[in-house]
C-alpha atoms as a PDB file:
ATOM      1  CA  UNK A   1     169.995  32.993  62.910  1.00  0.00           C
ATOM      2  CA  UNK A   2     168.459  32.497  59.588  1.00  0.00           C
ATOM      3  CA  UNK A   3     164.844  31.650  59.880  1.00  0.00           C
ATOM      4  CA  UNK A   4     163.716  28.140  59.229  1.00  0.00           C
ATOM      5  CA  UNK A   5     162.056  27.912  55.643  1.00  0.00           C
ATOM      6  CA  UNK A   6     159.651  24.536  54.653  1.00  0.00           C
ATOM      7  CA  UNK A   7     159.649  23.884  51.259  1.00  0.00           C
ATOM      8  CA  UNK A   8     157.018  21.356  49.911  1.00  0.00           C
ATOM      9  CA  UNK A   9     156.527  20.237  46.074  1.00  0.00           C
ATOM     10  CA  UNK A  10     153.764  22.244  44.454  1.00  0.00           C
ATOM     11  CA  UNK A  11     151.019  20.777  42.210  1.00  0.00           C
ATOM     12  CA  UNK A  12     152.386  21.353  38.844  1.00  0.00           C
ATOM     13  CA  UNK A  13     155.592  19.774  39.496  1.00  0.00           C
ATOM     14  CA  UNK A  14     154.038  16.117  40.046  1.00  0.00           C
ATOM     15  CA  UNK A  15     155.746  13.425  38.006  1.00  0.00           C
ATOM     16  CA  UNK A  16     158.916  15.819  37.777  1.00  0.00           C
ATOM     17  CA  UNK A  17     160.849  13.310  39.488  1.00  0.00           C
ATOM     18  CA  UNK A  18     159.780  10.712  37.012  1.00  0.00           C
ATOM     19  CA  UNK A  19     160.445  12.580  34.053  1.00  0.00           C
ATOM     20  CA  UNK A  20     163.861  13.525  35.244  1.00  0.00           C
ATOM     21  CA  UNK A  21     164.974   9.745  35.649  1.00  0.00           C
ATOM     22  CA  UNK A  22     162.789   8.211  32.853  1.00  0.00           C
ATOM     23  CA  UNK A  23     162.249  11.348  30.261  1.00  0.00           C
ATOM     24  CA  UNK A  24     159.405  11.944  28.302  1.00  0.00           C
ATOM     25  CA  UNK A  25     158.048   8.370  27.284  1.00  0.00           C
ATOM     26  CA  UNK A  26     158.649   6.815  30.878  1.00  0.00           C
ATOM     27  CA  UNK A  27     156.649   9.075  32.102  1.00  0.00           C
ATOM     28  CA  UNK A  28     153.971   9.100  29.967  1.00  0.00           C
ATOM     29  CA  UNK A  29     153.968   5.827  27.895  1.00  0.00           C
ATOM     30  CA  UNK A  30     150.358   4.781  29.693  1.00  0.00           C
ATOM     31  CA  UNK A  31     148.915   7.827  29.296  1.00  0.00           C
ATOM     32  CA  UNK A  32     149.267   7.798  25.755  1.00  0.00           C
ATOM     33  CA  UNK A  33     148.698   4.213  25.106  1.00  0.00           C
ATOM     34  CA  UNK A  34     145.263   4.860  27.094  1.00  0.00           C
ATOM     35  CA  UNK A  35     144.530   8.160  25.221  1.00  0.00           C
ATOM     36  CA  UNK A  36     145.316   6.252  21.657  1.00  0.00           C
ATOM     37  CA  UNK A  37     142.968   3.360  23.193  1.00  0.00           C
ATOM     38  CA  UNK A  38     140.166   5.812  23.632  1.00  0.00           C
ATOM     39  CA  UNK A  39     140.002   7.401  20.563  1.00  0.00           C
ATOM     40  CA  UNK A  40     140.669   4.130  18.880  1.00  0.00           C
ATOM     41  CA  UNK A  41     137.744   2.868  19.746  1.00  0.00           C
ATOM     42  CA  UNK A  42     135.337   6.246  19.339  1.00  0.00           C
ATOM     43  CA  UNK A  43     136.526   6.528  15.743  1.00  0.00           C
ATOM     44  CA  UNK A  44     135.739   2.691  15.235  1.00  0.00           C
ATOM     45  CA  UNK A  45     131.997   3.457  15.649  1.00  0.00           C
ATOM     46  CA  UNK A  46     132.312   7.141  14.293  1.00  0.00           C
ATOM     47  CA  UNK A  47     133.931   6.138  10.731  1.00  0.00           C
ATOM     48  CA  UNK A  48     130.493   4.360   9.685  1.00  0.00           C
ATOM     49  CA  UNK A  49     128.545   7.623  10.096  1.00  0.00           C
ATOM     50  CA  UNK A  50     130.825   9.722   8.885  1.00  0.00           C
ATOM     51  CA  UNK A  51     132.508   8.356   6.205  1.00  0.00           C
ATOM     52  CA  UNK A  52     130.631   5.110   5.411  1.00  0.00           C
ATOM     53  CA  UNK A  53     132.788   2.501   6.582  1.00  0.00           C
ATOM     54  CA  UNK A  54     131.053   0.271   8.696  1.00  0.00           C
ATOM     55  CA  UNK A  55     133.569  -1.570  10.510  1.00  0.00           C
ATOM     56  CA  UNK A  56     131.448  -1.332  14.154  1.00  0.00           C
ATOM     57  CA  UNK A  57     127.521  -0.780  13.885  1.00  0.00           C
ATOM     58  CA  UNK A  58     126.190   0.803  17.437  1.00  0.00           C
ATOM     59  CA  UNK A  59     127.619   2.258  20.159  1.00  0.00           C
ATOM     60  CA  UNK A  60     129.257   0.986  23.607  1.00  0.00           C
ATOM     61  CA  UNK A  61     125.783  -0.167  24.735  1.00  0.00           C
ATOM     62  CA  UNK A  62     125.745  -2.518  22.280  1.00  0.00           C
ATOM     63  CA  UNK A  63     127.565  -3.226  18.542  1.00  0.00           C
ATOM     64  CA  UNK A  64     128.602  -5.758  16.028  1.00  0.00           C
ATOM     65  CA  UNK A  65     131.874  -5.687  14.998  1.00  0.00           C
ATOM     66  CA  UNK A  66     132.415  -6.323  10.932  1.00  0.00           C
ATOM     67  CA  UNK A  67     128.943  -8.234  10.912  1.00  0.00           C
ATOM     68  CA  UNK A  68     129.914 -10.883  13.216  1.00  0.00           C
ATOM     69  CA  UNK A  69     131.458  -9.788  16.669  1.00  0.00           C
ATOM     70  CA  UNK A  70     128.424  -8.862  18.734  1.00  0.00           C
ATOM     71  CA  UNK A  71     129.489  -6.563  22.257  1.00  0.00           C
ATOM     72  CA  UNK A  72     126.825  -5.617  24.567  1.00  0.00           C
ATOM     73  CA  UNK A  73     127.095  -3.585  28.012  1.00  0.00           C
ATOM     74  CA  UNK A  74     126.036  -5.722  30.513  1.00  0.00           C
ATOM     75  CA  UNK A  75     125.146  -3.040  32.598  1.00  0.00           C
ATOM     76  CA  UNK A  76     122.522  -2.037  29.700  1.00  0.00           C
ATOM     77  CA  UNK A  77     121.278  -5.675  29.657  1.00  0.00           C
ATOM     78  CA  UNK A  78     120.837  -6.334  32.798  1.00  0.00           C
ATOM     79  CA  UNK A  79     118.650  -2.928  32.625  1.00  0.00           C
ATOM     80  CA  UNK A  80     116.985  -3.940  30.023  1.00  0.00           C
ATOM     81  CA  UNK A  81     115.697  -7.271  31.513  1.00  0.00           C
ATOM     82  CA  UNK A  82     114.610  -5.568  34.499  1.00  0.00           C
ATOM     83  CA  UNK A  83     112.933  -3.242  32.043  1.00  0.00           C
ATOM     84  CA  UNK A  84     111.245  -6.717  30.374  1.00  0.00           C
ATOM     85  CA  UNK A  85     109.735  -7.932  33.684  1.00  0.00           C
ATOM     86  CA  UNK A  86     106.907  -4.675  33.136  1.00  0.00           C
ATOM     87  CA  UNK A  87     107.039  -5.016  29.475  1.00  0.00           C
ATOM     88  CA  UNK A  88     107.443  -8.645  28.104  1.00  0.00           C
ATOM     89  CA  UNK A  89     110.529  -7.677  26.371  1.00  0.00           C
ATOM     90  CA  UNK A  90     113.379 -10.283  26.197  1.00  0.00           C
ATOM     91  CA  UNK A  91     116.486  -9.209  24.881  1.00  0.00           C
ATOM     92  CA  UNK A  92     117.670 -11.136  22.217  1.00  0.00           C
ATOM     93  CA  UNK A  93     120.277 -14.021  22.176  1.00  0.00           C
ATOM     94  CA  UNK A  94     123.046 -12.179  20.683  1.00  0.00           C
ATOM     95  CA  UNK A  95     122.658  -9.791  23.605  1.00  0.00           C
ATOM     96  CA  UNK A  96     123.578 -12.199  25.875  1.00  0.00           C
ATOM     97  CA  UNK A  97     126.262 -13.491  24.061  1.00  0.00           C
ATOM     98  CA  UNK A  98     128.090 -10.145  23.420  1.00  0.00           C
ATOM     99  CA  UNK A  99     127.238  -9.174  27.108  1.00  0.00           C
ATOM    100  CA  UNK A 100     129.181 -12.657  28.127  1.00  0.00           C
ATOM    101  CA  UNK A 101     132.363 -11.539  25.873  1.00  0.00           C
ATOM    102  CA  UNK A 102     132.715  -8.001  27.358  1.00  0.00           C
ATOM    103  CA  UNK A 103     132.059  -9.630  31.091  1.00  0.00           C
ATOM    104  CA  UNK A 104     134.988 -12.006  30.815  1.00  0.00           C
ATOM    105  CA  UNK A 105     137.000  -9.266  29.093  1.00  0.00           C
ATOM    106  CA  UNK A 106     136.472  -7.546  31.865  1.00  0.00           C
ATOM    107  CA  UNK A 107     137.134  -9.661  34.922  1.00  0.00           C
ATOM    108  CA  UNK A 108     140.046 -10.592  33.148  1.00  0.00           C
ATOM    109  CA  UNK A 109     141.542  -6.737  32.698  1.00  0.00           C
ATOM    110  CA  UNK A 110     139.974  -5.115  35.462  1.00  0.00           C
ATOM    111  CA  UNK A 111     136.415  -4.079  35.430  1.00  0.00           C
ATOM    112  CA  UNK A 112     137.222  -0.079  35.475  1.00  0.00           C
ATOM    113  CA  UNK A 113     139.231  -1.195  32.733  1.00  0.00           C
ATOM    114  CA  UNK A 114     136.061   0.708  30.919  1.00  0.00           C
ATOM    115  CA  UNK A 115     136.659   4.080  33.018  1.00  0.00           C
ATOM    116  CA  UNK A 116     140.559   4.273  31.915  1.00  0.00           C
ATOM    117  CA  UNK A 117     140.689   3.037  29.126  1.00  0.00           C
ATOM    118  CA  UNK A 118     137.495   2.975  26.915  1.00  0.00           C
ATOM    119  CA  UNK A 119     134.951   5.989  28.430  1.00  0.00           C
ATOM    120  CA  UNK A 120     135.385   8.875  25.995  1.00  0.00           C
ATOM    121  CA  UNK A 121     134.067  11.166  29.318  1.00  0.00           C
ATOM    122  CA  UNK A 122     137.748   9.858  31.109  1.00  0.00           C
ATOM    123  CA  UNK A 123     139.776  12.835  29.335  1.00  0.00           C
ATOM    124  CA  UNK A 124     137.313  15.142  30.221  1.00  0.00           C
ATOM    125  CA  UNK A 125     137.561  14.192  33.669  1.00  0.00           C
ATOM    126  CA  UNK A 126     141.261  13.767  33.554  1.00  0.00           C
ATOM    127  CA  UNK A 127     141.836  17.227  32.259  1.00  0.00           C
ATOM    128  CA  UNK A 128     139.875  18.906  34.869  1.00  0.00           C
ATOM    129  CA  UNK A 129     141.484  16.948  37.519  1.00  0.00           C
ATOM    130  CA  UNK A 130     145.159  17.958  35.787  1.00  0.00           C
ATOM    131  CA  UNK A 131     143.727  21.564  35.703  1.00  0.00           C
ATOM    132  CA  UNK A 132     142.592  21.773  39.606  1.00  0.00           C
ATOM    133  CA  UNK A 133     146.766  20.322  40.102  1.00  0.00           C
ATOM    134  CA  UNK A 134     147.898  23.064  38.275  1.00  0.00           C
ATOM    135  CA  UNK A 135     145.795  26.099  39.602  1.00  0.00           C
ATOM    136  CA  UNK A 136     146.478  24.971  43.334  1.00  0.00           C
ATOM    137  CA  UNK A 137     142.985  24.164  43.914  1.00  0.00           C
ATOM    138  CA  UNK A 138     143.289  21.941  47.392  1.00  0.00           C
ATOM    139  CA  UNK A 139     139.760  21.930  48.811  1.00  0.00           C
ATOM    140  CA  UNK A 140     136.415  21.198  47.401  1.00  0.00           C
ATOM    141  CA  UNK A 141     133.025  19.221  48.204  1.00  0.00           C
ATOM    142  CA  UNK A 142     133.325  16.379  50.208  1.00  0.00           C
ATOM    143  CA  UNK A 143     131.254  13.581  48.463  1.00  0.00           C
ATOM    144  CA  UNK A 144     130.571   9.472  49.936  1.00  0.00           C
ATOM    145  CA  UNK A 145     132.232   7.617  47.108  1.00  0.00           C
ATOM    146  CA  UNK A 146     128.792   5.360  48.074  1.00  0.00           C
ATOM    147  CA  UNK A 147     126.995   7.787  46.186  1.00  0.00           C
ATOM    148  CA  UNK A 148     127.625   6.001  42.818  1.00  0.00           C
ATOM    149  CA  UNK A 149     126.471   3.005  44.022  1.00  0.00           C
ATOM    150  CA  UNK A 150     122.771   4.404  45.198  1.00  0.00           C
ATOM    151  CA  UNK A 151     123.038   5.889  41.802  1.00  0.00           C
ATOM    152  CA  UNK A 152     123.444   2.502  40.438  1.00  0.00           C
ATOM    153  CA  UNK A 153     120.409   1.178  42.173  1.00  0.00           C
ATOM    154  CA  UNK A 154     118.551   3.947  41.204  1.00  0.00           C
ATOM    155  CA  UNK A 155     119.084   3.004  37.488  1.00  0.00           C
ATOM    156  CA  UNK A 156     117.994  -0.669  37.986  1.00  0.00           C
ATOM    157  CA  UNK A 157     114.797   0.186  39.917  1.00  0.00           C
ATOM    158  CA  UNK A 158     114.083   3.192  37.323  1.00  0.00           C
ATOM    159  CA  UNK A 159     114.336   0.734  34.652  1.00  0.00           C
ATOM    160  CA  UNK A 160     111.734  -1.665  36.161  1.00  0.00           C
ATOM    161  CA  UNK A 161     109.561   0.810  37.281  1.00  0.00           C
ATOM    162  CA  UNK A 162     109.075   2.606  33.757  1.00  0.00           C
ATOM    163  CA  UNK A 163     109.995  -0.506  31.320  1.00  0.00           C
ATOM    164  CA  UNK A 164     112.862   1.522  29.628  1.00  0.00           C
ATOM    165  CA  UNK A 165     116.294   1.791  29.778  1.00  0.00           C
ATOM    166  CA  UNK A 166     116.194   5.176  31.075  1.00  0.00           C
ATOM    167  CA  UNK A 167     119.296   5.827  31.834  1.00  0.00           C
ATOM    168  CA  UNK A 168     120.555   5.337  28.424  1.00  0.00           C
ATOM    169  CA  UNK A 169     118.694   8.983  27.449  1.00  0.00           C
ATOM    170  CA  UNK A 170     120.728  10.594  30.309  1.00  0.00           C
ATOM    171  CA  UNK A 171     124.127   9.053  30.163  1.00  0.00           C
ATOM    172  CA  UNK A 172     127.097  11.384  29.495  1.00  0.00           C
ATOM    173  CA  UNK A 173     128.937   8.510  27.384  1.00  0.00           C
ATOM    174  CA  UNK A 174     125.559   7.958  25.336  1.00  0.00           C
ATOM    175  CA  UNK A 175     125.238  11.341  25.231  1.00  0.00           C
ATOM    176  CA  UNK A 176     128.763  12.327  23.745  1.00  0.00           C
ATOM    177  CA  UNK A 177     128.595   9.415  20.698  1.00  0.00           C
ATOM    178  CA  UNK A 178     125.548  10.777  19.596  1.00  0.00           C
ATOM    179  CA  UNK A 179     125.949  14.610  19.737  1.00  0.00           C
ATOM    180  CA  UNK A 180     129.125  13.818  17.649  1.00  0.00           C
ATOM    181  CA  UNK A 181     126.898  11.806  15.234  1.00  0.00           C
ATOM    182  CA  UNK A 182     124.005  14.226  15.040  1.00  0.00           C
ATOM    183  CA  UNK A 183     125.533  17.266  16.393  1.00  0.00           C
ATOM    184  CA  UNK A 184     126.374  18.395  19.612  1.00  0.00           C
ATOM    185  CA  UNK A 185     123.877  19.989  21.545  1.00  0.00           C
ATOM    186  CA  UNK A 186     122.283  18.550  25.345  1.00  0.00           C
ATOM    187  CA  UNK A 187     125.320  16.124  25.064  1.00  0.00           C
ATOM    188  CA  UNK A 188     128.043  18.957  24.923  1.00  0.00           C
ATOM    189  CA  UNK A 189     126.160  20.882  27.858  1.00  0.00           C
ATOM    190  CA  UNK A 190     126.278  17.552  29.811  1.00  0.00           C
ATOM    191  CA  UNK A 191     130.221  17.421  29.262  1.00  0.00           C
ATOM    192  CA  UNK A 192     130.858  20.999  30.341  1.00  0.00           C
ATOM    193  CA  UNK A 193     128.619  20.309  33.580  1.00  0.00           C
ATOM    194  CA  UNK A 194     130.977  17.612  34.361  1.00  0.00           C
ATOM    195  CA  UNK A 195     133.989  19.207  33.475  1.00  0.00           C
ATOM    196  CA  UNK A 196     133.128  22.590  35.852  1.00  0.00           C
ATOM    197  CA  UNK A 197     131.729  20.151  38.400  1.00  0.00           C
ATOM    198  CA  UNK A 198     135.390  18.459  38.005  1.00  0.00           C
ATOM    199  CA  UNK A 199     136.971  21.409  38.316  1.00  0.00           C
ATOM    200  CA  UNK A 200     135.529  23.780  40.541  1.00  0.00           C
ATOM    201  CA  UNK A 201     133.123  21.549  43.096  1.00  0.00           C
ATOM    202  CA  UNK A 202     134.297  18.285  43.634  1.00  0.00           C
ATOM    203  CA  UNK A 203     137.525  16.825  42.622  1.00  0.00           C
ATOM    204  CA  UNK A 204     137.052  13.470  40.175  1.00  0.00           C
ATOM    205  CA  UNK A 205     133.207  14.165  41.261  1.00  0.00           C
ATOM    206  CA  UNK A 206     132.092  12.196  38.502  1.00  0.00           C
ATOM    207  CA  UNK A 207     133.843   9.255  38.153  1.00  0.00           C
ATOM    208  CA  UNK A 208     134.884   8.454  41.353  1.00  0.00           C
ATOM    209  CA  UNK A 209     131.530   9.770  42.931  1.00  0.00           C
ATOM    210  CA  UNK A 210     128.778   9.871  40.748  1.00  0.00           C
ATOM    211  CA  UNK A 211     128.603   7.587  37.841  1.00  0.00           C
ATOM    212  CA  UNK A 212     127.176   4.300  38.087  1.00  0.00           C
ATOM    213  CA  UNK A 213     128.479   2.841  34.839  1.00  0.00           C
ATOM    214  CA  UNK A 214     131.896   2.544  37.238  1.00  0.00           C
ATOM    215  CA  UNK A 215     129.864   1.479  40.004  1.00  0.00           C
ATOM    216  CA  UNK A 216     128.729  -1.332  38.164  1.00  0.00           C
ATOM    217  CA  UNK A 217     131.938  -2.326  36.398  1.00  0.00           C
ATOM    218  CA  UNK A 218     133.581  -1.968  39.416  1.00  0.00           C
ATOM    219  CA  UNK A 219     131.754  -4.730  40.738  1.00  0.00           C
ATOM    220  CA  UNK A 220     132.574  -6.963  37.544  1.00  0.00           C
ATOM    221  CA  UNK A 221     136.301  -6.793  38.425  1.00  0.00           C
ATOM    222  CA  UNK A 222     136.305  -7.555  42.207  1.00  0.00           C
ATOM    223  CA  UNK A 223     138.383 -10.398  41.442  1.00  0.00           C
ATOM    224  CA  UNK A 224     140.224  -9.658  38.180  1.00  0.00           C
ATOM    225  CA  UNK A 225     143.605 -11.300  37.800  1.00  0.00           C
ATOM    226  CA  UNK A 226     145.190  -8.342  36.405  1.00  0.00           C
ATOM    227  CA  UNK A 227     146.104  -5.677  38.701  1.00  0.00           C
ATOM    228  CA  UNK A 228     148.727  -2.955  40.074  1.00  0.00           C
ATOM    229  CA  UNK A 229     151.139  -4.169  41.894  1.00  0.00           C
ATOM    230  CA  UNK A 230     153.309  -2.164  44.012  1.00  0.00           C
ATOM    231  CA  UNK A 231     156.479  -4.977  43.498  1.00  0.00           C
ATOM    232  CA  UNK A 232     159.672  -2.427  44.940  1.00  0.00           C
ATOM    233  CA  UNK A 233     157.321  -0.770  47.543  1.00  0.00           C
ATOM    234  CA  UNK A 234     160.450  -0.562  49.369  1.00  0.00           C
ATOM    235  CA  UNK A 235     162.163   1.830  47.282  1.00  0.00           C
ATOM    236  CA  UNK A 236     158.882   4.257  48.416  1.00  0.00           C
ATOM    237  CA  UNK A 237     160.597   7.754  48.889  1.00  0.00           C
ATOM    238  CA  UNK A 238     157.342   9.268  49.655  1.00  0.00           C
ATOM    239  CA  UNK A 239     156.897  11.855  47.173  1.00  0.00           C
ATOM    240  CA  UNK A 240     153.189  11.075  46.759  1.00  0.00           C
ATOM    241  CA  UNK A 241     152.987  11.761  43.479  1.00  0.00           C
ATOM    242  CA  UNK A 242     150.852   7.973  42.983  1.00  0.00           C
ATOM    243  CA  UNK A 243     148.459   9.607  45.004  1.00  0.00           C
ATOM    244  CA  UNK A 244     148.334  13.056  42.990  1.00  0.00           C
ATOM    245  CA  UNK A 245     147.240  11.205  39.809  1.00  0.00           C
ATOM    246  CA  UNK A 246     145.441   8.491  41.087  1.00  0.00           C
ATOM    247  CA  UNK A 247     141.648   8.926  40.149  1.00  0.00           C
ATOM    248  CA  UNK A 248     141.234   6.508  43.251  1.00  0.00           C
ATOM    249  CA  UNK A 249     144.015   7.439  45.521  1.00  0.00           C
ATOM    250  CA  UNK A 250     142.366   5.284  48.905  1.00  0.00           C
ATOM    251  CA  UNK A 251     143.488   2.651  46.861  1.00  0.00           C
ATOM    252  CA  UNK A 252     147.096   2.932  47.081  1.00  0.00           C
ATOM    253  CA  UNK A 253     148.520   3.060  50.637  1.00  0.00           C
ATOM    254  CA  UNK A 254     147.119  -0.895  51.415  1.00  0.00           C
ATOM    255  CA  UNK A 255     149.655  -1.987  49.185  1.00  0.00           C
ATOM    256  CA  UNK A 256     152.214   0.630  49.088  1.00  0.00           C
ATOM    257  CA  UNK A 257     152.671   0.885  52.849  1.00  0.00           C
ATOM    258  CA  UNK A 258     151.531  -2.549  53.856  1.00  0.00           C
ATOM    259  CA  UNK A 259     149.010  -1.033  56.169  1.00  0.00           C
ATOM    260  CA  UNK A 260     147.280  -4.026  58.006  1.00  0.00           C
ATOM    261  CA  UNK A 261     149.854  -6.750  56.513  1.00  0.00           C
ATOM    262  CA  UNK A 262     148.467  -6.245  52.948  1.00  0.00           C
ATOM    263  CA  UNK A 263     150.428  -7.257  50.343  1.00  0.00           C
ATOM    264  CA  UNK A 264     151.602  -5.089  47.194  1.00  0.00           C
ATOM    265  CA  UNK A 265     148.800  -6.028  45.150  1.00  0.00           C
ATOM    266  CA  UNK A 266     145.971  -2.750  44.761  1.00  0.00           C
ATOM    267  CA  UNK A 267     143.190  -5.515  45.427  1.00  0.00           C
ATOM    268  CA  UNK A 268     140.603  -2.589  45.690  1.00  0.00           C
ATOM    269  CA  UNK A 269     137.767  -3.283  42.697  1.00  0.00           C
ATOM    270  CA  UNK A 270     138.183   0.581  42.955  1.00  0.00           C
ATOM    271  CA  UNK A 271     141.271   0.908  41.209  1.00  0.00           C
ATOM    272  CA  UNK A 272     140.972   1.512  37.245  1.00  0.00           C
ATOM    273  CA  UNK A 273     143.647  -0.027  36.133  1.00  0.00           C
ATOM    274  CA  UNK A 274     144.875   3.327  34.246  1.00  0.00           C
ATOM    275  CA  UNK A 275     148.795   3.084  35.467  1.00  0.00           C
ATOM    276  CA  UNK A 276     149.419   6.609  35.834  1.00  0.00           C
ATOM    277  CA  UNK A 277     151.067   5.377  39.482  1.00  0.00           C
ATOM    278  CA  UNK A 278     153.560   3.744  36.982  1.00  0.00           C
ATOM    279  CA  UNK A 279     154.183   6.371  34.954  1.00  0.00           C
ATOM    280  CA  UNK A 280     154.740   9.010  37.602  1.00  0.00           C
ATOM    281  CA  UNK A 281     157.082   7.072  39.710  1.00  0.00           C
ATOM    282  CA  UNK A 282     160.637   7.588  39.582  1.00  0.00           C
ATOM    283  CA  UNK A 283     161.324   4.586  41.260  1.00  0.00           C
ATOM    284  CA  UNK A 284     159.549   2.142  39.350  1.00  0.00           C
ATOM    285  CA  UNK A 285     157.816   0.766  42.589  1.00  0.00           C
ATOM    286  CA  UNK A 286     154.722  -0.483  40.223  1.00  0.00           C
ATOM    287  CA  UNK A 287     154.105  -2.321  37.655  1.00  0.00           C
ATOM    288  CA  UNK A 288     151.597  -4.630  36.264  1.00  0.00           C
ATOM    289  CA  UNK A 289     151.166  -8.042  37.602  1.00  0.00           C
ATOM    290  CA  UNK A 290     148.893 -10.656  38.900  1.00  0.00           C
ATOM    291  CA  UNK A 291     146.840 -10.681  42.179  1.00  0.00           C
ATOM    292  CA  UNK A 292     148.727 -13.233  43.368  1.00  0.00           C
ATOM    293  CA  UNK A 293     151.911 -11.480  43.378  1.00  0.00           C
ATOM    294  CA  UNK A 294     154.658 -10.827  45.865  1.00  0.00           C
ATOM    295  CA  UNK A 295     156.713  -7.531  46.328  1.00  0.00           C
ATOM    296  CA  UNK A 296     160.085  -8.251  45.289  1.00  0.00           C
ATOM    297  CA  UNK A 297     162.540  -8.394  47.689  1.00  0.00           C
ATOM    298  CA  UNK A 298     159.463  -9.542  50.349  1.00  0.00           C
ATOM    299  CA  UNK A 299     159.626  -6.858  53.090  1.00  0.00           C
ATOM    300  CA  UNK A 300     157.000  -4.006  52.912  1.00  0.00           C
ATOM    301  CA  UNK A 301     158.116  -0.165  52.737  1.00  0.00           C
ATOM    302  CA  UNK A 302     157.685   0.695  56.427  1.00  0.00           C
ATOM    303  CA  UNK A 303     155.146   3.869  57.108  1.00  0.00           C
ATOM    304  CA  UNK A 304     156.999   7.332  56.626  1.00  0.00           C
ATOM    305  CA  UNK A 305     157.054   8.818  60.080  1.00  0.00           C
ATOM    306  CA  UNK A 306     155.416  12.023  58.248  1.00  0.00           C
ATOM    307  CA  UNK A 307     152.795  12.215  56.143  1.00  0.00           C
ATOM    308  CA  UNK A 308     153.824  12.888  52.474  1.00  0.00           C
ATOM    309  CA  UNK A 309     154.186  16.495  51.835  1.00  0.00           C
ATOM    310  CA  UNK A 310     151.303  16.523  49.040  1.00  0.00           C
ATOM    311  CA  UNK A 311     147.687  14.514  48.826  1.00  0.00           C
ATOM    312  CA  UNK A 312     145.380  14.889  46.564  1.00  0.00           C
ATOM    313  CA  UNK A 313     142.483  16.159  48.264  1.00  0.00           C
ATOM    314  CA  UNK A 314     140.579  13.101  47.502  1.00  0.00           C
ATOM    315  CA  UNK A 315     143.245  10.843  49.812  1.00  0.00           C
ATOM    316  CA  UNK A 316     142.681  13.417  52.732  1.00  0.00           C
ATOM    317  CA  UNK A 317     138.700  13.466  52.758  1.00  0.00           C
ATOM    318  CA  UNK A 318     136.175  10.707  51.312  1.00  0.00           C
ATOM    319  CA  UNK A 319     136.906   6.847  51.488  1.00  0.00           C
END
């Protein structure tokens, strides 16, 4: 009798389904549309510097688009008021106003709209994550995803304690803009730390861990309108390839396997928003739609009897 052999999908074949049934630009229109985004927007504030046209003055912690669009980080302000209760400081009035745009921009699009789409440090993070996938790396540090938020805290009560915006001199995003303005140096060390740390410690260590710029815009888009909605989750096959790419994969099974009666909608302020679930399914279970929304075709998909054959090893440890 021939001897019984288990097959199971291996890391570097995720989203070959997809690309099969959709080809190239199915299967990667949202990557690319994010990737364009992000350097978009670093070569807004980079042309000024290096080639003299000043169409955005500052950086993501605060700017002013052709001389009249102020943006400011509300994260940064609210650091920097905490920072003006030891020194006097108050920020002025077109820092509130530019910190009101990007807030309602935000809880409109999702707050870790600003992980996915905007932070230069996402690629990094995305390539290491891509890399672990494709050298079979399954196990690595097991980290509270509560971290980030202690981290947060940390920043706030820093700030008040020393009247600075401290973590502003520290932050990899801050960091990146201006070693590519002034030249790379601390900034590109920081990168690499996160990238190995990425890679060879904790998988998406940083940004779903660590950082407490997510933390905080998480928090922003508890309630956004716009979310991921898993519409056919009924035409689920299992291949758990959402939960391969997924920088937050806890977030998926609520809505993908009704787990507790929840509906289709990813309602976690967790989820970034990015749509790589989209792209890699090849049955076009999600989309984008409101939080609101139904599944199509009402019933939920009902709970595999097995496990899917591949997690990432974020689904199978932290929560």
């Amino acid at each position: 009798m021939s001897p019984v052999v288990t097959t199971t999908r291996t890391p570097a074949r995720v989203g070959a389904d997809a690309l099969a049934e959709k080809g190239w630009w199915g299967t990667y229109r949202w990557l690319v549309l994010r990737r364009a985004t992000q350097l978009g927007i670093l070569l807004l504030f980079l042309v000024g510097p290096w080639f003299g046209v000043w169409i955005v003055k500052g950086n993501l912690a605060s700017s002013l688009t052709l001389g009249v669009l102020p943006l400011t980080d509300p994260y940064v302000l609210v650091q920097s008021l905490l920072a003006g209760l030891t020194t006097g400081y108050v920020p002025l009035k077109t820092a509130f106003i530019g910190a009101a745009i990007v807030l309602v921009f935000y809880w409109l699009v999702g707050g870790r709209v600003y992980c996915s789409w905007v932070c230069p440090v996402n690629p990094v993070t995305d390539f290491a994550a891509w890399l672990r996938r494709r050298l079979g790396f399954k196990s690595g540090a097991v980290l509270s995803r509560q971290l980030r938020f202690w981290l947060l805290a940390m920043t706030l009560v820093v700030a008040l304690a020393t009247g600075s915006i401290a973590w502003e001199l520290v932050n990899p995003v801050s960091m990146l803009h201006r070693g590519l303005i002034f030249g790379l140096g601390a900034g590109a060390a920081v990168i690499a730390a996160i990238f190995l740390f990425d890679l060879f410690v904790a998988p998406r260590g940083w940004c779903g861990h660590l950082c407490p710029v997510g933390a905080f815009y998480s928090q922003v888009g508890r309630t956004s309108p716009l979310r991921i909605v898993a519409a056919r989750r009924q035409a689920c096959n299992d291949c758990a390839d959402c939960y391969a790419v997924c920088p937050e994969p806890v977030v998926i099974k609520p809505a993908l396997k009704g787990t507790d009666g929840a509906g289709p909608v990813i309602a976690s302020a967790q989820c970034t928003n990015c749509a790589r679930c989209i792209d890699v399914c090849s049955k076009d279970v999600f989309e984008f739609g409101l939080r609101w929304q139904q599944a199509r075709n009402a019933p939920p998909a009902p709970t595999a009897i097995h496990p899917p054959t591949r997690l990432a090893p974020e689904e199978r440890t932290s929560s």
